[in-house]
N, C-alpha and C. Protein backbone atom coordinates (compact mmCIF):
# COMPACT_ATOMS: atom_id res chain seq x y z
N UNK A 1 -68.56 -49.20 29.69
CA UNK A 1 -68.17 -47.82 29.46
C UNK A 1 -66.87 -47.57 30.20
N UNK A 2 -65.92 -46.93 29.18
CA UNK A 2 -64.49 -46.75 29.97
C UNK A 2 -64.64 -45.22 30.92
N UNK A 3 -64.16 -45.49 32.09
CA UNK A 3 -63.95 -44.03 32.79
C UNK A 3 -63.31 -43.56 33.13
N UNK A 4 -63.34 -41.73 32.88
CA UNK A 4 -61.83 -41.80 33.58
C UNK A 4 -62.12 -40.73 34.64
N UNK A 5 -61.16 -40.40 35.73
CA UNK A 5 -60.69 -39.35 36.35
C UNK A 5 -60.36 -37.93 35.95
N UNK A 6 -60.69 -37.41 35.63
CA UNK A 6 -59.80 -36.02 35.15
C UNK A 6 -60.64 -34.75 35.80
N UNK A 7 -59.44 -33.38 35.04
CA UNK A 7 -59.96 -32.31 35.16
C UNK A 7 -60.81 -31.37 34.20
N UNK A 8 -61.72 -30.87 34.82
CA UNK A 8 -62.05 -29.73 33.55
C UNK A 8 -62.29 -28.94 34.24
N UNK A 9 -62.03 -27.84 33.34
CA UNK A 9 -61.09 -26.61 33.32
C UNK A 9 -62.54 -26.02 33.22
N UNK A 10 -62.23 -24.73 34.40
CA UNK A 10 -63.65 -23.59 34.54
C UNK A 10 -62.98 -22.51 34.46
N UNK A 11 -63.66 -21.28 35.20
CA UNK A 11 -62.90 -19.76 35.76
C UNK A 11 -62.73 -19.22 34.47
N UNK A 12 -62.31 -18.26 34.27
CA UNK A 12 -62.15 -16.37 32.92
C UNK A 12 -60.88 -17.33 32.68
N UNK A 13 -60.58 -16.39 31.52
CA UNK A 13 -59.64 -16.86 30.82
C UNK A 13 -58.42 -16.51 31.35
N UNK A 14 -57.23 -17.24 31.17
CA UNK A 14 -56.18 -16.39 31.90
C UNK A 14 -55.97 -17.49 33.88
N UNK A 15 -57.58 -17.64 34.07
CA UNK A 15 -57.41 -17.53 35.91
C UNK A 15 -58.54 -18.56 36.16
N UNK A 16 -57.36 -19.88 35.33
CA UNK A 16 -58.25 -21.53 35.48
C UNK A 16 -58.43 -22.02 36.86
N UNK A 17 -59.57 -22.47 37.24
CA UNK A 17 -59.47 -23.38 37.74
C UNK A 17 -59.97 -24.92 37.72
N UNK A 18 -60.68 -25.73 38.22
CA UNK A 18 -60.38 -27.12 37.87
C UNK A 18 -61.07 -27.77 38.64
N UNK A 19 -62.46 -28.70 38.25
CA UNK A 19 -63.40 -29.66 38.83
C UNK A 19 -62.53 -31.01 38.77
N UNK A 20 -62.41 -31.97 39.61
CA UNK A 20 -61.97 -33.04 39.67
C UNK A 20 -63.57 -33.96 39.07
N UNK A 21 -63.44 -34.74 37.93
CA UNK A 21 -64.31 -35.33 37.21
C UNK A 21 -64.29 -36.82 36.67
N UNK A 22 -65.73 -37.71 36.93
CA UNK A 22 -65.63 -38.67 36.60
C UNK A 22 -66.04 -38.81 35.20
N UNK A 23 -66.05 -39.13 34.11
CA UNK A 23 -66.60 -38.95 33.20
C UNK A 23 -66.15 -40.42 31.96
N UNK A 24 -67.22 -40.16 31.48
CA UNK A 24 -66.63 -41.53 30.29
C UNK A 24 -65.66 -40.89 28.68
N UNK A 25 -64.65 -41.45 28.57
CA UNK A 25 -63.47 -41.26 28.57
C UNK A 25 -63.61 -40.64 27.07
N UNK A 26 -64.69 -40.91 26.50
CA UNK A 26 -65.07 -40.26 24.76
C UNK A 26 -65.44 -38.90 24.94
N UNK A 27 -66.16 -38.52 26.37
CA UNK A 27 -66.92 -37.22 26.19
C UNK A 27 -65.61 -35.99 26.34
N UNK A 28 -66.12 -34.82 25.65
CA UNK A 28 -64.66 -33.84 25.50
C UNK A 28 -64.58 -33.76 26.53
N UNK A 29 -63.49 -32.36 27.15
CA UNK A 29 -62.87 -32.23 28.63
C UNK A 29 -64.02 -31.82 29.31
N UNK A 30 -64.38 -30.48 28.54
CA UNK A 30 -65.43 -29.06 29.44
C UNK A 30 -66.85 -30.08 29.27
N UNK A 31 -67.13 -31.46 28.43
CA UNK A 31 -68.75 -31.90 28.86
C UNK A 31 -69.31 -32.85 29.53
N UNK A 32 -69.90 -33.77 29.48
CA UNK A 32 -70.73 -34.13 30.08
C UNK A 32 -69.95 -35.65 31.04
N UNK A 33 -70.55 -35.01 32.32
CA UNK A 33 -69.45 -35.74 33.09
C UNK A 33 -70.45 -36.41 34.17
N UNK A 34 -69.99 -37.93 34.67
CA UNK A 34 -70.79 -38.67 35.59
C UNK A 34 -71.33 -37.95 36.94
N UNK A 35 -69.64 -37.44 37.62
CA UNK A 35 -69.54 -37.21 38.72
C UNK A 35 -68.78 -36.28 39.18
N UNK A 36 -68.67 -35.10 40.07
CA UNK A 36 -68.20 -34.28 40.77
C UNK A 36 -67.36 -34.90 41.86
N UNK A 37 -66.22 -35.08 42.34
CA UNK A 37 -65.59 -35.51 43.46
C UNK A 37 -64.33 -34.63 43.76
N UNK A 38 -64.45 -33.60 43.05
CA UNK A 38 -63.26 -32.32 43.70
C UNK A 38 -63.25 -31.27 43.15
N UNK A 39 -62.28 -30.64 43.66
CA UNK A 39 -61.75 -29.16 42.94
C UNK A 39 -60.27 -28.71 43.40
N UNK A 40 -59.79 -28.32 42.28
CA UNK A 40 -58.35 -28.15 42.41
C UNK A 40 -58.24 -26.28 41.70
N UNK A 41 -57.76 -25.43 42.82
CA UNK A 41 -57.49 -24.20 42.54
C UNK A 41 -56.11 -23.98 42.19
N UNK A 42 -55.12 -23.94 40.93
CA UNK A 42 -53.54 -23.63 41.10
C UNK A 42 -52.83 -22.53 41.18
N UNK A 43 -54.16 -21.54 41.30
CA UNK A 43 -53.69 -20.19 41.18
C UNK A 43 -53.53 -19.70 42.77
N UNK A 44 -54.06 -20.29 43.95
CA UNK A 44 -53.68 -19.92 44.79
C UNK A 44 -52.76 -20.14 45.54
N UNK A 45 -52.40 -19.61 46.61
CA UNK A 45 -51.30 -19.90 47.65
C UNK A 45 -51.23 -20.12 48.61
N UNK A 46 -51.11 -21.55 48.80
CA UNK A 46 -50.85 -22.74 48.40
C UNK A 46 -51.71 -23.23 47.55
N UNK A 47 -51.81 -23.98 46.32
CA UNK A 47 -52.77 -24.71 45.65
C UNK A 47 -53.90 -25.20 46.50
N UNK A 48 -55.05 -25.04 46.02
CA UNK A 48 -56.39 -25.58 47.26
C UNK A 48 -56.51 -27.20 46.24
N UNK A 49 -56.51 -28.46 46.94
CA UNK A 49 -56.87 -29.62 46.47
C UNK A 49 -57.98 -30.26 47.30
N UNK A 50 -59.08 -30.27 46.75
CA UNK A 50 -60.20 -30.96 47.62
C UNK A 50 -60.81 -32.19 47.01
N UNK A 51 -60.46 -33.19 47.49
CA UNK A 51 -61.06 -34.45 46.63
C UNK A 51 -61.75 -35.23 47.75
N UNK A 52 -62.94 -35.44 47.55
CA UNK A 52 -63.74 -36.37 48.48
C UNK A 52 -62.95 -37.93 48.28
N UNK A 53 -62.56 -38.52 49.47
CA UNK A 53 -61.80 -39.59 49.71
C UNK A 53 -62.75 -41.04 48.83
N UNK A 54 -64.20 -41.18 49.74
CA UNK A 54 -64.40 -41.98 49.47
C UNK A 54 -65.18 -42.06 47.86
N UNK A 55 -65.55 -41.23 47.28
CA UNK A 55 -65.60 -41.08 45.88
C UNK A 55 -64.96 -41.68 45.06
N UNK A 56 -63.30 -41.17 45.24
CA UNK A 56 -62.28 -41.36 44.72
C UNK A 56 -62.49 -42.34 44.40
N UNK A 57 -61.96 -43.30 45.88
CA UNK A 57 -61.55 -44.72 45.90
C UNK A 57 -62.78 -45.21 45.37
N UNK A 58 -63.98 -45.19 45.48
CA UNK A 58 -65.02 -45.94 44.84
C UNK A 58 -64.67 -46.04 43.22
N UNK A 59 -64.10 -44.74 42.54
CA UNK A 59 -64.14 -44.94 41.20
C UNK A 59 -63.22 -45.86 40.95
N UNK A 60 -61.96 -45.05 41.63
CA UNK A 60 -60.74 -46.36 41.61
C UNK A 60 -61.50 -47.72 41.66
N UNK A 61 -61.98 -48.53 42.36
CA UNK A 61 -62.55 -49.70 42.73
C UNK A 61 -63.06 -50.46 41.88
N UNK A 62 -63.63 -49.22 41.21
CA UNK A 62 -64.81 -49.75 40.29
C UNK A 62 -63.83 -50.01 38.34
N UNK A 63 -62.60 -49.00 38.46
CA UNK A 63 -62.11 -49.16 36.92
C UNK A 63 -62.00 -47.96 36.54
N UNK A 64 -62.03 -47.11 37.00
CA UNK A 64 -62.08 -45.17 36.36
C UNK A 64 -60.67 -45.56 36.67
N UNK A 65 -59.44 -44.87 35.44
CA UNK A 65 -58.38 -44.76 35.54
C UNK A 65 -58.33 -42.84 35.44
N UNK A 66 -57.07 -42.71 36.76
CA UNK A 66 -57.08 -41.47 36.46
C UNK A 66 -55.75 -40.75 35.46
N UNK A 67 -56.42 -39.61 35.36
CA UNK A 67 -55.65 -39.23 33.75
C UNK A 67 -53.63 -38.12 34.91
N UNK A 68 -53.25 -38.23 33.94
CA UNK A 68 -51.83 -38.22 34.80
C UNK A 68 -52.06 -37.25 36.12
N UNK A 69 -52.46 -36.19 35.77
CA UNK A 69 -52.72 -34.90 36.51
C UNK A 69 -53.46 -34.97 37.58
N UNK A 70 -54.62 -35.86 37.34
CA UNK A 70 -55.22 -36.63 38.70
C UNK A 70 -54.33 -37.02 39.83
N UNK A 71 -53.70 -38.28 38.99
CA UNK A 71 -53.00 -38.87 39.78
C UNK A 71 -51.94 -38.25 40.46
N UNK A 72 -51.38 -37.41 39.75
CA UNK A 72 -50.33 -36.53 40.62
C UNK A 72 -51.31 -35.67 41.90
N UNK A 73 -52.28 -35.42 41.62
CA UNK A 73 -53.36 -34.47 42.75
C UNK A 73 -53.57 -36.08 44.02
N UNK A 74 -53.96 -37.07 43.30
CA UNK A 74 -54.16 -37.93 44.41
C UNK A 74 -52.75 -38.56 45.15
N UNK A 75 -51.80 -38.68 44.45
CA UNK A 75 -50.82 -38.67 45.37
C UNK A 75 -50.27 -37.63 46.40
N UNK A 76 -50.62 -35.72 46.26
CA UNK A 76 -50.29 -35.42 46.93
C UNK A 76 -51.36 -35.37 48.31
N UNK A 77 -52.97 -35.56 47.78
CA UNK A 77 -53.39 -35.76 48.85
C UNK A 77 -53.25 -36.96 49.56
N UNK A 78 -52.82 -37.93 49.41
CA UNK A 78 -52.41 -39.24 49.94
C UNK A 78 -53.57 -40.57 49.30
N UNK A 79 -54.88 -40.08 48.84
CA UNK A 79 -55.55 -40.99 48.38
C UNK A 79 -55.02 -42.28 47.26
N UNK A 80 -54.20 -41.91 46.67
CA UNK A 80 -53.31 -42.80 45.62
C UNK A 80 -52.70 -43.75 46.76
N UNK A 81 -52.13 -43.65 47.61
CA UNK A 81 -51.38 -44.42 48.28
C UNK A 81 -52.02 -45.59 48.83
N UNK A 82 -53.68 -45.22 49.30
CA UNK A 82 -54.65 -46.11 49.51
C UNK A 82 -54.66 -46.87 48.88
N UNK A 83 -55.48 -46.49 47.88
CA UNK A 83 -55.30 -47.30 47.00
C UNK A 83 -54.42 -48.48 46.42
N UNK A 84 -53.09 -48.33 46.23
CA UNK A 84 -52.11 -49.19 45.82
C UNK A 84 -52.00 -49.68 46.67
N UNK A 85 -52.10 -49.57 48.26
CA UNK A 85 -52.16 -50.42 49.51
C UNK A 85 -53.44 -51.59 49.27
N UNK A 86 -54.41 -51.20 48.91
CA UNK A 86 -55.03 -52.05 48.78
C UNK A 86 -55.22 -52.92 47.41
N UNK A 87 -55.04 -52.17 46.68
CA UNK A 87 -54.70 -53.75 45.28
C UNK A 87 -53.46 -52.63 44.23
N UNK A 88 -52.50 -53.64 44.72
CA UNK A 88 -50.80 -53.33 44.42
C UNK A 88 -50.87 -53.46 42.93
N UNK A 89 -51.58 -54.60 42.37
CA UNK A 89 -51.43 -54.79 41.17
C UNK A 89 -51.98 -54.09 40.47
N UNK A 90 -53.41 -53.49 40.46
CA UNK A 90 -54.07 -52.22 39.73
C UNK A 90 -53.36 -51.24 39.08
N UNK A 91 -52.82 -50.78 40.88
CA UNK A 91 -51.85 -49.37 40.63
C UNK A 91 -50.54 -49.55 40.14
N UNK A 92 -49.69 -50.31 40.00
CA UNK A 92 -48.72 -50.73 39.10
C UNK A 92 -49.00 -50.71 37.81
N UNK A 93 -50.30 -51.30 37.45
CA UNK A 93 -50.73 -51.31 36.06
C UNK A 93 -50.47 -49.72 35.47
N UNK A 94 -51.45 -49.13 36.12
CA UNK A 94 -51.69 -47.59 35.57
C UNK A 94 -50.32 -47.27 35.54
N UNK A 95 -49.27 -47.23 36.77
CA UNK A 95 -47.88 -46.10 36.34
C UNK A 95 -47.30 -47.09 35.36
N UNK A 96 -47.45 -48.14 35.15
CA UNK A 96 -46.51 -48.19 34.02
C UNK A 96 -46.76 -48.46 33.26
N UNK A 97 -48.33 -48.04 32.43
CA UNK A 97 -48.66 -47.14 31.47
C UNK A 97 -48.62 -46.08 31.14
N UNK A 98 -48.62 -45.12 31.99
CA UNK A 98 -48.30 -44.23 32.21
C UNK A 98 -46.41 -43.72 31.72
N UNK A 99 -45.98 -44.31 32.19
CA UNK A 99 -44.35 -43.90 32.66
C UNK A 99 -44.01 -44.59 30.71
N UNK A 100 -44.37 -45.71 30.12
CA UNK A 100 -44.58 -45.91 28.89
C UNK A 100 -44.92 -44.90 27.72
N UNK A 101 -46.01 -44.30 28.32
CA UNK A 101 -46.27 -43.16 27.21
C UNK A 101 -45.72 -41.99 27.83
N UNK A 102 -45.20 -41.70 28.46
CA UNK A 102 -44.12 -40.66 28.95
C UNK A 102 -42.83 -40.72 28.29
N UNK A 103 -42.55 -42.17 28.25
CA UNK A 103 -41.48 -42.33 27.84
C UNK A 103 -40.94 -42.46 26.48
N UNK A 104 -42.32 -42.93 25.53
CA UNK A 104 -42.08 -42.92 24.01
C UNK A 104 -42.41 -41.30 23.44
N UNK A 105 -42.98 -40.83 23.86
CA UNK A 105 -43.68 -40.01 23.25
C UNK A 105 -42.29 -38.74 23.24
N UNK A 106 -41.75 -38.25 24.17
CA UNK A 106 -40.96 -37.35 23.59
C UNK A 106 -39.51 -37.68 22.70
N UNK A 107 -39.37 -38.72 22.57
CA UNK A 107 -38.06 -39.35 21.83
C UNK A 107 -38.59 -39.26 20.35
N UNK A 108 -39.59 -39.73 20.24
CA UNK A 108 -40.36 -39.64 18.74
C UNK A 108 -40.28 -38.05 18.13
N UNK A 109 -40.84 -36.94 19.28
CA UNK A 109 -40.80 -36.17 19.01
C UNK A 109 -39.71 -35.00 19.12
N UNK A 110 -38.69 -35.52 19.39
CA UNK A 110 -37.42 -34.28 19.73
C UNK A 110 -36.64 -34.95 18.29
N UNK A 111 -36.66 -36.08 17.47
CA UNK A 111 -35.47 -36.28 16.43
C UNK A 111 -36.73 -36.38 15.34
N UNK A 112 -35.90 -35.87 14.16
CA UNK A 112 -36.94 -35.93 13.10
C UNK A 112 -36.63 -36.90 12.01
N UNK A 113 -36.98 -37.25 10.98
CA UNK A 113 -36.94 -38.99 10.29
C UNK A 113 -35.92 -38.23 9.75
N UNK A 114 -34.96 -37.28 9.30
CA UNK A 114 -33.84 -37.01 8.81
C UNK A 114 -33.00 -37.35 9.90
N UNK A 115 -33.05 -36.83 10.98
CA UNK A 115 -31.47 -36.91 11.61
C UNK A 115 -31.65 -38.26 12.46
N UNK A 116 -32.71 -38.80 12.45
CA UNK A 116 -32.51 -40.03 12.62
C UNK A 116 -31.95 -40.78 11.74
N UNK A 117 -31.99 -40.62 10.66
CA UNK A 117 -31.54 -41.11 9.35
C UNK A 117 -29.75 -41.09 9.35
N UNK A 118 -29.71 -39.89 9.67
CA UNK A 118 -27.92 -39.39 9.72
C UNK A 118 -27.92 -40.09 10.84
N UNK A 119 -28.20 -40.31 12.08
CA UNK A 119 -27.52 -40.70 13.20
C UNK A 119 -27.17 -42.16 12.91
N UNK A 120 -28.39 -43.12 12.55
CA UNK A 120 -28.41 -44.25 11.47
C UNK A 120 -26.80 -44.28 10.98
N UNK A 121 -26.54 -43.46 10.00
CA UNK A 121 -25.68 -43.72 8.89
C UNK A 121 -24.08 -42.98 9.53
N UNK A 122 -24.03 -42.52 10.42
CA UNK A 122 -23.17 -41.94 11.62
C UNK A 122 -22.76 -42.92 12.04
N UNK A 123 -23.69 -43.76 12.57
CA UNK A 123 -23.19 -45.00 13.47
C UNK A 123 -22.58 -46.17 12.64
N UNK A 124 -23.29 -46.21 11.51
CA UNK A 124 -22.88 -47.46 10.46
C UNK A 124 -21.42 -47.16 9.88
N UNK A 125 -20.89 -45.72 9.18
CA UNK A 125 -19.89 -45.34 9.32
C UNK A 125 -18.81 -46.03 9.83
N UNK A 126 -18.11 -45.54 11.43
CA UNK A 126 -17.21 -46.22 12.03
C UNK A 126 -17.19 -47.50 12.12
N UNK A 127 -18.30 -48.17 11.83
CA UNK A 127 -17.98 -49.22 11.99
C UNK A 127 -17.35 -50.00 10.44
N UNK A 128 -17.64 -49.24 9.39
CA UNK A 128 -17.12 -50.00 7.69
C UNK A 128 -15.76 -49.50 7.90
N UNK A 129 -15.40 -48.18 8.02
CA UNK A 129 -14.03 -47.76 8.21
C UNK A 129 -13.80 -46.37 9.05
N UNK A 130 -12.80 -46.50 9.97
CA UNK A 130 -12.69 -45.91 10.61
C UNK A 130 -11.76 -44.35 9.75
N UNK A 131 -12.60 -43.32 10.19
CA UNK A 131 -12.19 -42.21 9.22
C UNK A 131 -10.18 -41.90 9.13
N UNK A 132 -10.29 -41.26 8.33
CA UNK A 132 -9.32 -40.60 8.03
C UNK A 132 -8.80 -39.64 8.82
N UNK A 133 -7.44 -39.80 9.52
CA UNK A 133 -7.03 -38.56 10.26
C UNK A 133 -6.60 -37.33 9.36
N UNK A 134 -6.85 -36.03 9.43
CA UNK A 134 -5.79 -35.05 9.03
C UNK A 134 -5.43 -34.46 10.13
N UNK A 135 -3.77 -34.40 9.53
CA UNK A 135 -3.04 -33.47 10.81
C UNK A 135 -3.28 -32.04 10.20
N UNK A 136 -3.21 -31.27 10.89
CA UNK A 136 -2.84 -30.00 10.43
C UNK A 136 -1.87 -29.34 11.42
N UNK A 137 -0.79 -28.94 10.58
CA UNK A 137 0.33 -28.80 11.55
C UNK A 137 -0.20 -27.35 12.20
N UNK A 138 0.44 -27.53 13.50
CA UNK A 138 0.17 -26.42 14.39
C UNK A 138 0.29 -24.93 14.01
N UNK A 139 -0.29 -24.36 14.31
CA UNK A 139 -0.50 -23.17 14.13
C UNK A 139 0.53 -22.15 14.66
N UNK A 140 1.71 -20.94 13.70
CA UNK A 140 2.75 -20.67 14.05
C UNK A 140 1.84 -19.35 14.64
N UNK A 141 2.74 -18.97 15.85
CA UNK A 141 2.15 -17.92 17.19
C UNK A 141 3.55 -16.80 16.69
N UNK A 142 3.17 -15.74 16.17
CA UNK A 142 4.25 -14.87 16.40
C UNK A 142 4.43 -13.97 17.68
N UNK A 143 5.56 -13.83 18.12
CA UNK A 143 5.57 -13.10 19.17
C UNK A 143 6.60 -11.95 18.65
N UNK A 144 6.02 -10.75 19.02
CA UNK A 144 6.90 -9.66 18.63
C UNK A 144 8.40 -9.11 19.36
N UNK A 145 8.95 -9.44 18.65
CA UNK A 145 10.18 -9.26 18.82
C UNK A 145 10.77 -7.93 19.40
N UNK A 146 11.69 -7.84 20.42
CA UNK A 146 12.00 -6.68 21.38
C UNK A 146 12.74 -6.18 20.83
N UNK A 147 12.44 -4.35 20.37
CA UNK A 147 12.97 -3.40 20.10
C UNK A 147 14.54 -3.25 20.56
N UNK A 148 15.69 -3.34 19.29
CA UNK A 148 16.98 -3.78 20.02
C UNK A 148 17.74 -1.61 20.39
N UNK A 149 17.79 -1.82 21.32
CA UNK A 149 18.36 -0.43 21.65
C UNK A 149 19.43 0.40 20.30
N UNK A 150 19.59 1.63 20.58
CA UNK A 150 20.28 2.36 19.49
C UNK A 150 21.94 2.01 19.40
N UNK A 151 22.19 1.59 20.44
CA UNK A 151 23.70 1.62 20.72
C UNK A 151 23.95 0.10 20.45
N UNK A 152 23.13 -0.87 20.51
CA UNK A 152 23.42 -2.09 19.92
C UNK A 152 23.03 -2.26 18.50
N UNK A 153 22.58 -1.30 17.77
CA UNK A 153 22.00 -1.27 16.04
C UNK A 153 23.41 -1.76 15.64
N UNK A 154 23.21 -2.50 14.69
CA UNK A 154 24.62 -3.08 13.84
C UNK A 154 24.54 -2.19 12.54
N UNK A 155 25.49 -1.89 12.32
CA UNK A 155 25.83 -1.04 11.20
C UNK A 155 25.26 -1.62 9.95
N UNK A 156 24.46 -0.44 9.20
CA UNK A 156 23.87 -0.83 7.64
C UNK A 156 25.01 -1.45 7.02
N UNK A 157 24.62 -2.49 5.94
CA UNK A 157 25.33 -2.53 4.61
C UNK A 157 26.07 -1.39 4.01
N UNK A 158 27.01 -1.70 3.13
CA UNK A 158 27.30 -0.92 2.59
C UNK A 158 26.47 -0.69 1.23
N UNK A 159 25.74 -1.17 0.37
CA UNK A 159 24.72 -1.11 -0.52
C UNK A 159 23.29 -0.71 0.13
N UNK A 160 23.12 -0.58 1.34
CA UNK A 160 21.94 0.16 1.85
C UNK A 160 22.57 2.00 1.86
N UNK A 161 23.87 2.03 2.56
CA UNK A 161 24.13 2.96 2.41
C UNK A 161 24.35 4.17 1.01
N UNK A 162 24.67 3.61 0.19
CA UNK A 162 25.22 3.99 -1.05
C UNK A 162 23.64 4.35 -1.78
N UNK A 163 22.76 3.25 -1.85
CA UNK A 163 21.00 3.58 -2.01
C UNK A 163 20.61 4.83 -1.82
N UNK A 164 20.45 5.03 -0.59
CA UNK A 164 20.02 5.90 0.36
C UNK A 164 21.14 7.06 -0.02
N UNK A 165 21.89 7.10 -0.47
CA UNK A 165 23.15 8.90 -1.15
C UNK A 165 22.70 8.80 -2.15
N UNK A 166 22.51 7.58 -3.08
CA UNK A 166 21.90 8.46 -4.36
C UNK A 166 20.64 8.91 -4.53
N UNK A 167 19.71 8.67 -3.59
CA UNK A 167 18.47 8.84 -3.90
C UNK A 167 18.48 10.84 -3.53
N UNK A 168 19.43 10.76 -2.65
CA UNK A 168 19.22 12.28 -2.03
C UNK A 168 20.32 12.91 -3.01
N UNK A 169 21.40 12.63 -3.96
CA UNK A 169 21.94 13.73 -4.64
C UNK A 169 21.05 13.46 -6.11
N UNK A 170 19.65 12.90 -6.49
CA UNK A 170 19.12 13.70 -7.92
C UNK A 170 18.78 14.68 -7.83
N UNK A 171 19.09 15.26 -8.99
CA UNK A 171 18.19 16.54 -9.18
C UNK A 171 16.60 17.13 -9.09
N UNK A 172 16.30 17.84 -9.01
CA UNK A 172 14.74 18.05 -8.67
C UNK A 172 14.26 17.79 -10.19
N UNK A 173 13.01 17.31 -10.68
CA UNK A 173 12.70 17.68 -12.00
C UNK A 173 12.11 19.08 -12.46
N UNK A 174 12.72 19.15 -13.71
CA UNK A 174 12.23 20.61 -14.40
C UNK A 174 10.61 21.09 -14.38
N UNK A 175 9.81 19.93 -14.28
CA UNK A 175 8.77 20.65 -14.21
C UNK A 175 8.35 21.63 -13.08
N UNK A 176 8.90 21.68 -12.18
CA UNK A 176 8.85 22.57 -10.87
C UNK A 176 9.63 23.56 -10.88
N UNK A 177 8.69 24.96 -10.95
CA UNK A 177 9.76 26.66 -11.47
C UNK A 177 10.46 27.31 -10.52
N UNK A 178 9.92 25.93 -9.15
CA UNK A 178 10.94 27.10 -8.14
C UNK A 178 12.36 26.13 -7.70
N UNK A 179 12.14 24.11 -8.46
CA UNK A 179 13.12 24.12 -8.43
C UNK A 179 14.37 24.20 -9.61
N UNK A 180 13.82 24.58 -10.81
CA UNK A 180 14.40 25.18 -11.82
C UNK A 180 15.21 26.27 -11.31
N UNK A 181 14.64 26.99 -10.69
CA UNK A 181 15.40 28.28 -10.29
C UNK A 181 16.51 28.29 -9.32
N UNK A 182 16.62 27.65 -8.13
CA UNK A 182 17.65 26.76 -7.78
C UNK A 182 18.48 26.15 -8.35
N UNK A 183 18.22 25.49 -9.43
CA UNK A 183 19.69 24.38 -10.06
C UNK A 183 20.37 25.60 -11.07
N UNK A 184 19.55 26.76 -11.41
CA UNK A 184 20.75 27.66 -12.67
C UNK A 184 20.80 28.89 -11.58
N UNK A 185 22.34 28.69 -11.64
CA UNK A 185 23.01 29.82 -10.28
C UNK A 185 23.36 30.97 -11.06
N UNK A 186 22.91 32.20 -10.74
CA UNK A 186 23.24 33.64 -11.30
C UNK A 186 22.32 33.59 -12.71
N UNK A 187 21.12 33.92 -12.50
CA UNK A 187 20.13 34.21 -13.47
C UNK A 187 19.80 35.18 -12.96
């Protein structure tokens, strides 16, 4: 029978706390469990961690692997350290199983079979031919030009001038009766 270490989860909803448990590794979290050997509170301040020492190490001894969260609880109480002091090779085993499925598991899950696909065909890319540059010529910046004083104005054209007199000597048009009455003098 495989065993493991873990927690299950007690307390109202909202305000968990946590039996340290030996249990065989098929049964769900919240059931049926070998052995009692702690309790871990995280809601308080400081976290309360109580793990009976020699329990522990007996399961350790015996083949109960503990599940990550354990092991992080037995390293901070120092019991993990025992342990690997006394058979180096065990506890090597577990972290780097551990540190393995730590390590595949979110890479799988942060890229999806599409953009793995593009990253694929991204990379294959540069290497058949290296892309195409476009330049695009720089971008023209206008800067507004300083208002040149009155006394330096250079004199209009003479065809700007001449424009500008005829526009002001036409006549008004007839449809307007008051300027009809203006253009015929002595009515």
């Amino acid at each position: 029978m495989a065993t493991r270490i873990r927690l299950r989860r007690m307390g109202a909803k909202k305000r968990p706390h946590y039996r340290v448990v030996v249990a065989d590794q098929r049964a769900p979290r919240d059931g049926r469990f070998i052995e009692n050997i702690g309790k871990y509170h995280p809601l308080e301040e400081p976290s309360l961690i109580e793990i009976d020492e020699d329990r522990a190490l007996h399961w350790l001894r015996t083949g109960a692997q503990p599940s990550e969260q354990v092991q992080n609880l037995l390293n901070k109480v120092g019991i993990w350290e025992k342990f690997a002091a006394e058979r180096p090779a065990t506890a090597a085993k577990v972290n780097s199983k551990d540190k393995k499925v730590r390590e595949g598991k979110p890479e799988a899950a942060k890229t999806s079979k599409k953009a793995q696909r593009k990253a694929v065909e991204a990379a294959a890319a540069p290497a058949e031919a290296p892309p195409a540059k476009v330049e695009t010529p720089p971008a023209k910046v206008e800067t507004p030009e300083p208002e040149p004083s009155p006394a330096a104005e250079p004199a209009e054209p003479a065809e700007a001038v001449e424009a500008t007199a005829a526009v002001e000597e036409t006549p008004p048009e007839p449809d307007a009766p008051e300027a009809a009455e203006e253009a015929t003098p002595g009515a």
